[in-house]
C-alpha atoms as a PDB file:
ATOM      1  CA  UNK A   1      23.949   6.170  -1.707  1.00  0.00           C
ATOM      2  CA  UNK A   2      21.821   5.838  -4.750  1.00  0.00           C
ATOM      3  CA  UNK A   3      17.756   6.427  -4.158  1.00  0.00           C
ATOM      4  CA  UNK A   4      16.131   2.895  -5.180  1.00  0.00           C
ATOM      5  CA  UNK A   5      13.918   2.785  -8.572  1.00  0.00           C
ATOM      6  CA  UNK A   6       9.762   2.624  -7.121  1.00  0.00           C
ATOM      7  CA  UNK A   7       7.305   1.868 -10.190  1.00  0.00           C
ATOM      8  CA  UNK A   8       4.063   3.135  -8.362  1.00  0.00           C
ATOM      9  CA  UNK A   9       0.988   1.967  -9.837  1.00  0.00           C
ATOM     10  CA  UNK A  10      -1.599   4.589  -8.918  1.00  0.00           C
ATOM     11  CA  UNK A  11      -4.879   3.030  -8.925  1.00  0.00           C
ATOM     12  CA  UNK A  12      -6.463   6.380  -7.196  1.00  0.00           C
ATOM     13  CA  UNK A  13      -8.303   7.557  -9.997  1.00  0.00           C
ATOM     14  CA  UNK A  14      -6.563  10.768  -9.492  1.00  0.00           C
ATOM     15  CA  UNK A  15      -6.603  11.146  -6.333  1.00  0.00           C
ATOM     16  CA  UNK A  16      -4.210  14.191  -5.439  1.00  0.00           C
ATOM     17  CA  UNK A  17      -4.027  13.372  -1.475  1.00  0.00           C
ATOM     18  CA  UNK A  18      -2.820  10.030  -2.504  1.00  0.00           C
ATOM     19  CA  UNK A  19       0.052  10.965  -4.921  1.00  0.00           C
ATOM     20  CA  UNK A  20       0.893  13.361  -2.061  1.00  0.00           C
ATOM     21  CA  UNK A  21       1.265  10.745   0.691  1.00  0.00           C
ATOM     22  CA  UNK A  22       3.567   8.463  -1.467  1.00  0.00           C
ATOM     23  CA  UNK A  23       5.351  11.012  -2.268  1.00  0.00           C
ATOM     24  CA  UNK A  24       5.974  11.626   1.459  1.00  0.00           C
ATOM     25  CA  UNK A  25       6.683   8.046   2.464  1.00  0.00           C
ATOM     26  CA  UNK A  26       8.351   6.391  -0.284  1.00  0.00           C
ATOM     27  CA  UNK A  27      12.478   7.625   0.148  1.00  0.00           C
ATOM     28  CA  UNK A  28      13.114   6.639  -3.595  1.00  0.00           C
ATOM     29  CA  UNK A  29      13.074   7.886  -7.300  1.00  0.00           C
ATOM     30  CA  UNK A  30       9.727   7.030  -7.947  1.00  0.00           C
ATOM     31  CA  UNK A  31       7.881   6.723 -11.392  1.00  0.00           C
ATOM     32  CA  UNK A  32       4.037   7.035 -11.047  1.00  0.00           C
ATOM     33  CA  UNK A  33       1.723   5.518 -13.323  1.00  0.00           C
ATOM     34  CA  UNK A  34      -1.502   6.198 -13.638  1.00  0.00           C
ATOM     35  CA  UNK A  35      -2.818   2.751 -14.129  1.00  0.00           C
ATOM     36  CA  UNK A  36      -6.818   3.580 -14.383  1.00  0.00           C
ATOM     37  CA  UNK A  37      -5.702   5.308 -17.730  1.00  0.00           C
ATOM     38  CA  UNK A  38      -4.568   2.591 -18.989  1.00  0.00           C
ATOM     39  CA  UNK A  39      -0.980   3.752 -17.996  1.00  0.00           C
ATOM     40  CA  UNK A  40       1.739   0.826 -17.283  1.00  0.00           C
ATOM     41  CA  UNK A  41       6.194   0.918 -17.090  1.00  0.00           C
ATOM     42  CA  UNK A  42       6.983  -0.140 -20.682  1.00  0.00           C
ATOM     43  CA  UNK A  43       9.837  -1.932 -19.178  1.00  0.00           C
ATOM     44  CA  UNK A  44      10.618  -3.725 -15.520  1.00  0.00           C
ATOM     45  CA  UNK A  45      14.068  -1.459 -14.660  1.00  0.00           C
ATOM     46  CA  UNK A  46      13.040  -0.982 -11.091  1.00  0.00           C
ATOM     47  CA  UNK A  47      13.935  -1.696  -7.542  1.00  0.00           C
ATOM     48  CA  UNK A  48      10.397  -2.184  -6.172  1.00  0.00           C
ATOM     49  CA  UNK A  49       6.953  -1.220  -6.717  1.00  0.00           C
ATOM     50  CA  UNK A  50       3.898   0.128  -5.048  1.00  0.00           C
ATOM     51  CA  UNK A  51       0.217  -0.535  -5.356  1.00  0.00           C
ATOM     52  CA  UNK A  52      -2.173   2.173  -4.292  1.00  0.00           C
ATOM     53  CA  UNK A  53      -5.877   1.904  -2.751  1.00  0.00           C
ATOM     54  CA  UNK A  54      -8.800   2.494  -5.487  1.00  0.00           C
ATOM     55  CA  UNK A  55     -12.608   2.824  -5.098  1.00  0.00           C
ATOM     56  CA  UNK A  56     -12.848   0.227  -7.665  1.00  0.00           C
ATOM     57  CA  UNK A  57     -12.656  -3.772  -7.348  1.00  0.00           C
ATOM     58  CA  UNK A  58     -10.508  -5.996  -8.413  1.00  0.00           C
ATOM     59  CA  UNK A  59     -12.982  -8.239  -9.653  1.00  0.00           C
ATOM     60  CA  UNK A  60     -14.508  -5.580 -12.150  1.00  0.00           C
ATOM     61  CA  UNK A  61     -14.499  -6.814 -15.751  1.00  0.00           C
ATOM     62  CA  UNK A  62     -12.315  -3.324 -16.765  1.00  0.00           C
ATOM     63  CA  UNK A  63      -9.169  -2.912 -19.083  1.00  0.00           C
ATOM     64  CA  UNK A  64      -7.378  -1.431 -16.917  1.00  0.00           C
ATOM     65  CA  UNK A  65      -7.258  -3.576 -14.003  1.00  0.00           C
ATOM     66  CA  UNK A  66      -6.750  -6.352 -16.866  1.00  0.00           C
ATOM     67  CA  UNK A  67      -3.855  -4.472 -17.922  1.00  0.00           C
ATOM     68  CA  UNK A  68      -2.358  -3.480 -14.329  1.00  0.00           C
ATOM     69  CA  UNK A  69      -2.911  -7.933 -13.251  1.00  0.00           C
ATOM     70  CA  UNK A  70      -0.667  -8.760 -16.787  1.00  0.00           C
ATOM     71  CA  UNK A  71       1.965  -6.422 -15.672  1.00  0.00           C
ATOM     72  CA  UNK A  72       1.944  -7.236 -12.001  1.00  0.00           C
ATOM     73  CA  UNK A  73       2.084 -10.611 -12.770  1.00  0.00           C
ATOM     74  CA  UNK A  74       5.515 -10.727 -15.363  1.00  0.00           C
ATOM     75  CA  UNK A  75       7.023  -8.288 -12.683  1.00  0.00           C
ATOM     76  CA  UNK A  76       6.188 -10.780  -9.708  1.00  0.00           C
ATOM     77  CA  UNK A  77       8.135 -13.125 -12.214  1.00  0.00           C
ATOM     78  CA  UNK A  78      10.997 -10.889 -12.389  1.00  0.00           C
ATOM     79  CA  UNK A  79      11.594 -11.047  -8.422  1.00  0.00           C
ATOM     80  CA  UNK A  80      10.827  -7.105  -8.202  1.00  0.00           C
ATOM     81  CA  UNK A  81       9.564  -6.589  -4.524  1.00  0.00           C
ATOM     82  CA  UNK A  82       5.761  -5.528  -4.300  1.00  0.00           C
ATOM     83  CA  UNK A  83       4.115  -3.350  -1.666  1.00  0.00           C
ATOM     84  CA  UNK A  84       0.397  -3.290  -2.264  1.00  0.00           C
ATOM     85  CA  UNK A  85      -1.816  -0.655   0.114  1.00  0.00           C
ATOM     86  CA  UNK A  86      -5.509  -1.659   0.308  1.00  0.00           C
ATOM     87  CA  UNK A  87      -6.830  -2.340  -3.266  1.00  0.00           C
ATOM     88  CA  UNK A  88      -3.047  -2.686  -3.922  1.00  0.00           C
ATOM     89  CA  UNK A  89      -3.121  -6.120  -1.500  1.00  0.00           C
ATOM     90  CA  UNK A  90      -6.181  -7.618  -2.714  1.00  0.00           C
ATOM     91  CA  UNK A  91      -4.745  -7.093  -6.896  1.00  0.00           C
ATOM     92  CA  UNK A  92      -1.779  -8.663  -5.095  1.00  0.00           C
ATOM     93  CA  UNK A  93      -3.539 -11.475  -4.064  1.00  0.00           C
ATOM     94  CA  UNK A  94      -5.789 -11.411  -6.881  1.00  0.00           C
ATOM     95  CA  UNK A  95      -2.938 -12.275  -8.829  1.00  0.00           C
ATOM     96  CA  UNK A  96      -0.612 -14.949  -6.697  1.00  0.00           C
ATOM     97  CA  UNK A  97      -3.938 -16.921  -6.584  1.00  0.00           C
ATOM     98  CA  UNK A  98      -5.863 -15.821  -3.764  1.00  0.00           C
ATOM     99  CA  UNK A  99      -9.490 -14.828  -3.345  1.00  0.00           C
ATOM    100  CA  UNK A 100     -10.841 -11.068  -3.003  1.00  0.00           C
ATOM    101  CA  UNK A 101     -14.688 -10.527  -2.392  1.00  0.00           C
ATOM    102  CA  UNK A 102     -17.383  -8.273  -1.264  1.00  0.00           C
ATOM    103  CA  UNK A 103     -17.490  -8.506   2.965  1.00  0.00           C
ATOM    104  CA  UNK A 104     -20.433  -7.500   2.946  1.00  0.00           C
ATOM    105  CA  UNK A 105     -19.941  -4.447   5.190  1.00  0.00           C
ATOM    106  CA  UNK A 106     -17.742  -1.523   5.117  1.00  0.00           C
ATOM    107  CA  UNK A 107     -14.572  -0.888   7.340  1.00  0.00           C
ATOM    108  CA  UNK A 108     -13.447   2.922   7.723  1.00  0.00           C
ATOM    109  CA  UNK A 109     -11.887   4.906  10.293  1.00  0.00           C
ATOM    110  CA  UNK A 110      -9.206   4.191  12.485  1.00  0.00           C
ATOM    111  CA  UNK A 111      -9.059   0.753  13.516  1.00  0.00           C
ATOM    112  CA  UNK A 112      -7.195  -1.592  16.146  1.00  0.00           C
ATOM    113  CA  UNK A 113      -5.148  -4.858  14.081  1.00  0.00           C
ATOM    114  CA  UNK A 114      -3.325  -6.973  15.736  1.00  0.00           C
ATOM    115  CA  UNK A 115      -0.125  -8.925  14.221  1.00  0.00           C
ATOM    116  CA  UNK A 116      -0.443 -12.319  13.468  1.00  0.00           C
ATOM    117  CA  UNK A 117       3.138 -13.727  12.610  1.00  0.00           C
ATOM    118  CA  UNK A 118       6.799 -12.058  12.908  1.00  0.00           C
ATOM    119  CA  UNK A 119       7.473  -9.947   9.658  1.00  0.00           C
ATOM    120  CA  UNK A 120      10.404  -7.590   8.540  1.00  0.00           C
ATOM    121  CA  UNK A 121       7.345  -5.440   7.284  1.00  0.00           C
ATOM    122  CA  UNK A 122       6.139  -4.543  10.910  1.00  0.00           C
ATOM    123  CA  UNK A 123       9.703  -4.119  12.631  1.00  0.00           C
ATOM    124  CA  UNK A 124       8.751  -1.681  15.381  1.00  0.00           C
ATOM    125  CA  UNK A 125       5.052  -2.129  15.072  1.00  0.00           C
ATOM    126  CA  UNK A 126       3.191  -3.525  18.292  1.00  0.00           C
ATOM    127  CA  UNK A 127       1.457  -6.523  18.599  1.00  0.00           C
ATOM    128  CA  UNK A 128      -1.818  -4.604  18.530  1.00  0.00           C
ATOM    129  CA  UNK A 129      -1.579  -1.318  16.875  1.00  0.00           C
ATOM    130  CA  UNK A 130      -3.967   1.499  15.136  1.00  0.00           C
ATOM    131  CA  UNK A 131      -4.503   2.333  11.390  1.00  0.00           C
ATOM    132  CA  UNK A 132      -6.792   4.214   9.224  1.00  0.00           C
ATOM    133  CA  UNK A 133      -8.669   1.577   7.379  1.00  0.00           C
ATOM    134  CA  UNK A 134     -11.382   2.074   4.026  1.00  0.00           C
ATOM    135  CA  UNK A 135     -12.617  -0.892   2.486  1.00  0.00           C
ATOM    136  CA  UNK A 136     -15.701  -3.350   2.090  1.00  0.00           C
ATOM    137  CA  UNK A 137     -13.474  -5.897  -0.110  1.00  0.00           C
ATOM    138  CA  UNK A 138     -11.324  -8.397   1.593  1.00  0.00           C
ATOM    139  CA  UNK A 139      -8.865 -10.969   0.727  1.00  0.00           C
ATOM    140  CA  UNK A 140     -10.854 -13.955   1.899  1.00  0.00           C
ATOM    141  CA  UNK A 141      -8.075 -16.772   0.940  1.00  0.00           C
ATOM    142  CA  UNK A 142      -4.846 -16.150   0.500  1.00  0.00           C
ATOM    143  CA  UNK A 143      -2.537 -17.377  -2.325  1.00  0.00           C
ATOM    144  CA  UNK A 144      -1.239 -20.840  -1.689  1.00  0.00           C
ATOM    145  CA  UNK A 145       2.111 -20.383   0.355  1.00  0.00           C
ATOM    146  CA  UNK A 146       1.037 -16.910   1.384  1.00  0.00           C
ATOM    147  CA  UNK A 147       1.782 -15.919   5.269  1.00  0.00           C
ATOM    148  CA  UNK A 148      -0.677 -14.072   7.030  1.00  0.00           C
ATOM    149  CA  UNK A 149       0.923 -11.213   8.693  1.00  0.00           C
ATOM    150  CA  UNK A 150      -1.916  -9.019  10.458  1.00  0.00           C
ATOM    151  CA  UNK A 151      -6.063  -9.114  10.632  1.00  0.00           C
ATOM    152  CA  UNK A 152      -8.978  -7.949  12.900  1.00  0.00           C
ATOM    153  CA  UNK A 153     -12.416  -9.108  13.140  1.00  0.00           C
ATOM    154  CA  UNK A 154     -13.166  -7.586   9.510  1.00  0.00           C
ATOM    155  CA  UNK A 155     -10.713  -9.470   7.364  1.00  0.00           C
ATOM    156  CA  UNK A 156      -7.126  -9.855   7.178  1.00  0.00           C
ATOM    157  CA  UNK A 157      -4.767  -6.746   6.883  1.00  0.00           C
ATOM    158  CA  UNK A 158      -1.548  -8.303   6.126  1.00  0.00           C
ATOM    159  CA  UNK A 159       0.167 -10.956   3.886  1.00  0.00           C
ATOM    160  CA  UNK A 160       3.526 -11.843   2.421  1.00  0.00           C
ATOM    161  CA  UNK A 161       4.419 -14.236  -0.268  1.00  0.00           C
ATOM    162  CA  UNK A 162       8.370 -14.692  -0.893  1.00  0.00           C
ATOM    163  CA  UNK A 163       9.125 -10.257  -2.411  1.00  0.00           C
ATOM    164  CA  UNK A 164       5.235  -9.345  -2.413  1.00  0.00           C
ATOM    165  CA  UNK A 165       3.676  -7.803   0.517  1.00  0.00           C
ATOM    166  CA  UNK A 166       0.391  -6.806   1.398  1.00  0.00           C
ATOM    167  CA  UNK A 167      -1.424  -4.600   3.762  1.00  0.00           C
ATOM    168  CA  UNK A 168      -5.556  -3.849   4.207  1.00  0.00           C
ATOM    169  CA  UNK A 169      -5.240  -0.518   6.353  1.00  0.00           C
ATOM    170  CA  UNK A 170      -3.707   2.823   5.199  1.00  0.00           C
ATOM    171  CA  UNK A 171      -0.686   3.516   6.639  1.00  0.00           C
ATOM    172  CA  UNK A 172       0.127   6.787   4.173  1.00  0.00           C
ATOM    173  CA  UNK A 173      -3.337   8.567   5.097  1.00  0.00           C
ATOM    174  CA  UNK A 174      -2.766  11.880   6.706  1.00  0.00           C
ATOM    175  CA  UNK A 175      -5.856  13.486   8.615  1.00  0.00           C
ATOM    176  CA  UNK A 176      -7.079  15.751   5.539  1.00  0.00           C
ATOM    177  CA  UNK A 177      -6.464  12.404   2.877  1.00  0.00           C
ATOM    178  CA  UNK A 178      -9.292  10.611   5.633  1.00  0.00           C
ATOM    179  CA  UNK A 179     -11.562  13.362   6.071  1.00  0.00           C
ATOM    180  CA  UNK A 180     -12.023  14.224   2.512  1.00  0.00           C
ATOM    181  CA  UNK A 181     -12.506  10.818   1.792  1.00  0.00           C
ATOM    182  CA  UNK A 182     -14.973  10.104   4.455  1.00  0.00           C
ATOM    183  CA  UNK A 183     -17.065  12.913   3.132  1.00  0.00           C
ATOM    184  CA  UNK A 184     -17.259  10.874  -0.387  1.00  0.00           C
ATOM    185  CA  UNK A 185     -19.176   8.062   0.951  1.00  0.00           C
ATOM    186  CA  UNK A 186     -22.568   7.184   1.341  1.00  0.00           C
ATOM    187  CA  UNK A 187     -22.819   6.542   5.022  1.00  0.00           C
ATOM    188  CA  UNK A 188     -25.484   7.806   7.610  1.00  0.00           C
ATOM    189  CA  UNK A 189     -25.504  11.012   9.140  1.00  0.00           C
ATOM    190  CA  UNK A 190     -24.651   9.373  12.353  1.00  0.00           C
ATOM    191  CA  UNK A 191     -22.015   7.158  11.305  1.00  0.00           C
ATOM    192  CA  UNK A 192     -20.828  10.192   9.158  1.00  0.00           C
ATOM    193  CA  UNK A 193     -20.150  11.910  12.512  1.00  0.00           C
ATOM    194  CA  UNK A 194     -18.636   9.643  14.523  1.00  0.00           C
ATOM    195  CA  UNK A 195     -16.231   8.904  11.791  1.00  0.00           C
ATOM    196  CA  UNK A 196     -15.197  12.169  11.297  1.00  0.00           C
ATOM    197  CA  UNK A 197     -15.000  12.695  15.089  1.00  0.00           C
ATOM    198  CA  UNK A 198     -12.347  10.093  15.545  1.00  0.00           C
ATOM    199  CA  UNK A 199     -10.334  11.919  12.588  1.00  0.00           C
ATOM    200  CA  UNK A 200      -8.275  14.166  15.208  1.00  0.00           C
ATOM    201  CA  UNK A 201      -4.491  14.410  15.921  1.00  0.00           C
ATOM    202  CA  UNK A 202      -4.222  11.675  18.708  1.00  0.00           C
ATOM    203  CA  UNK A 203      -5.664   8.672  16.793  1.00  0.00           C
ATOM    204  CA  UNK A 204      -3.363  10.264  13.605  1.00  0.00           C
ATOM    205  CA  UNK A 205      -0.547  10.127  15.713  1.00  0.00           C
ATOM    206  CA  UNK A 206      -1.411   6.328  16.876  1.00  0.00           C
ATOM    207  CA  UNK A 207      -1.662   5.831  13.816  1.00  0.00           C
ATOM    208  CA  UNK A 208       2.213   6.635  12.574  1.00  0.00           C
ATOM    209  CA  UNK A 209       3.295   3.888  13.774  1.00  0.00           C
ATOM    210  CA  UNK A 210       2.260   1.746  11.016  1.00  0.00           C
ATOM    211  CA  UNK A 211       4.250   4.213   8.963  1.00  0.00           C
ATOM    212  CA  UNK A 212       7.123   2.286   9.528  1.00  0.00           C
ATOM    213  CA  UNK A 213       5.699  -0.667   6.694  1.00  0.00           C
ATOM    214  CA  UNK A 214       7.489   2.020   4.013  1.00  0.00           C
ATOM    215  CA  UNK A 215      10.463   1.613   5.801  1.00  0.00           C
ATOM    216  CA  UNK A 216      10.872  -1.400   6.625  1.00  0.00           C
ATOM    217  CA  UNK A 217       9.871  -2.218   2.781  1.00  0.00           C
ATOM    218  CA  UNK A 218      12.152  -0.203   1.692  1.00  0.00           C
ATOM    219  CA  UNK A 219      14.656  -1.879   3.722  1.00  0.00           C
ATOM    220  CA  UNK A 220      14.042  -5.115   2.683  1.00  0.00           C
ATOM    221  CA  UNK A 221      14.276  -4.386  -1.200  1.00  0.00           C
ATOM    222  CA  UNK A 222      17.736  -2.833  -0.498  1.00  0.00           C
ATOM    223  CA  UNK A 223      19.258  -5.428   1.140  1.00  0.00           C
ATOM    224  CA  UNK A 224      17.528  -7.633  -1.253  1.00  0.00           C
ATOM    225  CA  UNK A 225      18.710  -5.391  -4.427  1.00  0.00           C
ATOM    226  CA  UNK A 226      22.095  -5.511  -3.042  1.00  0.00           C
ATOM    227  CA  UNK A 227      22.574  -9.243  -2.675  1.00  0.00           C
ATOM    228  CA  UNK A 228      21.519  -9.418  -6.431  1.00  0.00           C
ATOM    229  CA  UNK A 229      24.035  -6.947  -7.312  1.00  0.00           C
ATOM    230  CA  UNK A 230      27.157  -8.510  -4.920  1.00  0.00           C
ATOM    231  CA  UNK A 231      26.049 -12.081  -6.889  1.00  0.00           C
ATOM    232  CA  UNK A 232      26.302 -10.854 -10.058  1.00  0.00           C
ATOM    233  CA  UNK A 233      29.258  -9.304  -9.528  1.00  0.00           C
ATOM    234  CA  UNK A 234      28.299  -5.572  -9.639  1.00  0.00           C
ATOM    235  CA  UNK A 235      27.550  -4.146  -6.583  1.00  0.00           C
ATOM    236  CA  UNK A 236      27.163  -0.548  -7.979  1.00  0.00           C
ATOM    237  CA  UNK A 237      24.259  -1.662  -9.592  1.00  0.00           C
ATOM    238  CA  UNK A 238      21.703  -0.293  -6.523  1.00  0.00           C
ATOM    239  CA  UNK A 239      18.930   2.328  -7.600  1.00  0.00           C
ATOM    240  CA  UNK A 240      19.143   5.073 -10.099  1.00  0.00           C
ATOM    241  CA  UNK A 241      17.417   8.277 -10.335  1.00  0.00           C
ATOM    242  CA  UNK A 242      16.601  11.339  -7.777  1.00  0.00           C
ATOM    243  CA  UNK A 243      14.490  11.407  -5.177  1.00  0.00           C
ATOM    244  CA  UNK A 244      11.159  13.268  -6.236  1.00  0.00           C
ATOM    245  CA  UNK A 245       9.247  12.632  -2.703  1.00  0.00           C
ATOM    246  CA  UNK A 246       7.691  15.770  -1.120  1.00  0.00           C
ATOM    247  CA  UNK A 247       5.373  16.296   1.362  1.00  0.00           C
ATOM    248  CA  UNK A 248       3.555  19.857   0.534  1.00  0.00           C
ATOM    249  CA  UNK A 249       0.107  18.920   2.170  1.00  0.00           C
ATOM    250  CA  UNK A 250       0.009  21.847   4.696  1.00  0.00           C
ATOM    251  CA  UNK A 251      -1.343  19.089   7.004  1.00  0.00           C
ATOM    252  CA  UNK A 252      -0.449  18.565  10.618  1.00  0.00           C
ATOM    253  CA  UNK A 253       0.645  14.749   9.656  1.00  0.00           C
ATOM    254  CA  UNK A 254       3.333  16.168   7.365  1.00  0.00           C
ATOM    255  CA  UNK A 255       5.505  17.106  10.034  1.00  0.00           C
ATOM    256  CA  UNK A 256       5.171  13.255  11.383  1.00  0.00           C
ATOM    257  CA  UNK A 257       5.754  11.650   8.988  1.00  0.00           C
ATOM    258  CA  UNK A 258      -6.755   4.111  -1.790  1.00  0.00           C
ATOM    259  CA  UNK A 259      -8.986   1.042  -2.132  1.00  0.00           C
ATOM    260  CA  UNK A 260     -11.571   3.630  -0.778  1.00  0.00           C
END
């Protein structure tokens, strides 16, 4: 079966644990673009695409994110699924409409969320699950038509609108991906601790079960991909490319398996 066609849209800043955990969790010839360099697909041949966490804001006046919006926007357009992971759902959001500000605190760690609505993107997810979280934006409104699909007491965590999905928490973060991050903020010695303290293999392994959002993605653009194909009369028309996921991070996570 042919690997689908992922555009991901790297908003990391080059962040090398992130590429890593894509890698890891997207099944799928993926193209990377490094979108803070000004980097977008000249072209809109793909299956899906992914939208990665940054430590910027969507709201900064930069031409990049200006840049990354325009094309988001004419692929939404297009009917190309979207996945967007924590600054990836608010630019989602940003651009079907909705509202992203300043929260005026600052989520990170692992966190409980609880599900909202039925969604194919948390198949197999509790009601109430765990997931490493980073973020002191939110999606305060939600694009008209939207359906919220997850939140806790900081701010929703989940939304779909018709192909585009959106999640708050991290569900590709292994354990070294949150500690090294955690160590690049500016939080109190005490609050640095107790972070760090909850970054140990049980709450990791809680946490894999929102994993399954890549899958169940993934799914979804298939089946969707394939109904495209069978109506236009070609159904060999599915994916292209090789798969070029690894996992390489030496991490305990690997073998379970940013808007900072």
């Amino acid at each position: 079966m042919s690997h689908l066609r992922i555009a991901v849209l790297d908003a990391t800043h080059r962040d090398e644990n992130a590429r890593r955990n894509f890698r890891r969790e997207l099944a799928g010839s993926l193209a990377e673009f490094d979108v803070t360099d000004g980097s977008v697909p000249d072209d809109f041949a793909f299956d899906a695409a992914v939208v990665t966490g940054s430590r910027s804001s969507v709201y900064w006046d930069e031409a990049w994110i200006e840049s990354t919006k325009a094309w988001v926007s004419e692929a939404i357009d297009r009917d190309i699924p979207f996945l967007g992971v924590c600054w990836g759902h608010q630019l989602l959001a940003d651009v079907l409409g909705g509202t992203v500000e300043d929260m005026g605190a600052y989520e990170v760690g692992y966190s409980e969320i609880e599900r909202t609505a039925d969604s194919r993107l948390f198949d197999g997810i509790s009601e109430t699950f765990t997931a490493f979280t980073s973020h002191s934006d939110a999606v305060s409104e939600l694009p008209l038509g939207a359906d919220a699909l997850a939140r806790n007491h900081y701010s929703n965590h989940g939304f779909r609108k018709d192909r585009v999905f959106g999640v708050q928490f991290h569900p590709e973060y292994d354990t070294k991906t949150a500690r090294d991050l955690v160590h690049t903020k500016e939080l109190s010695d005490e609050r640095l601790e107790s972070v760090l303290a909850e970054i140990n293999r049980e709450n990791y392994r809680a946490a894999c079960e929102a994993k399954l959002v890549f899958g169940n993605f993934l799914e979804f653009v298939r089946e969707t991909t394939e109904t495209v194909a069978v109506e236009a009369g070609d159904a060999t028309a599915v994916g292209a490319g090789s798969d070029v996921a690894t996992d390489g991070s030496g991490d305990d996570s690997a073998a379970t398996g940013r808007s900072d």
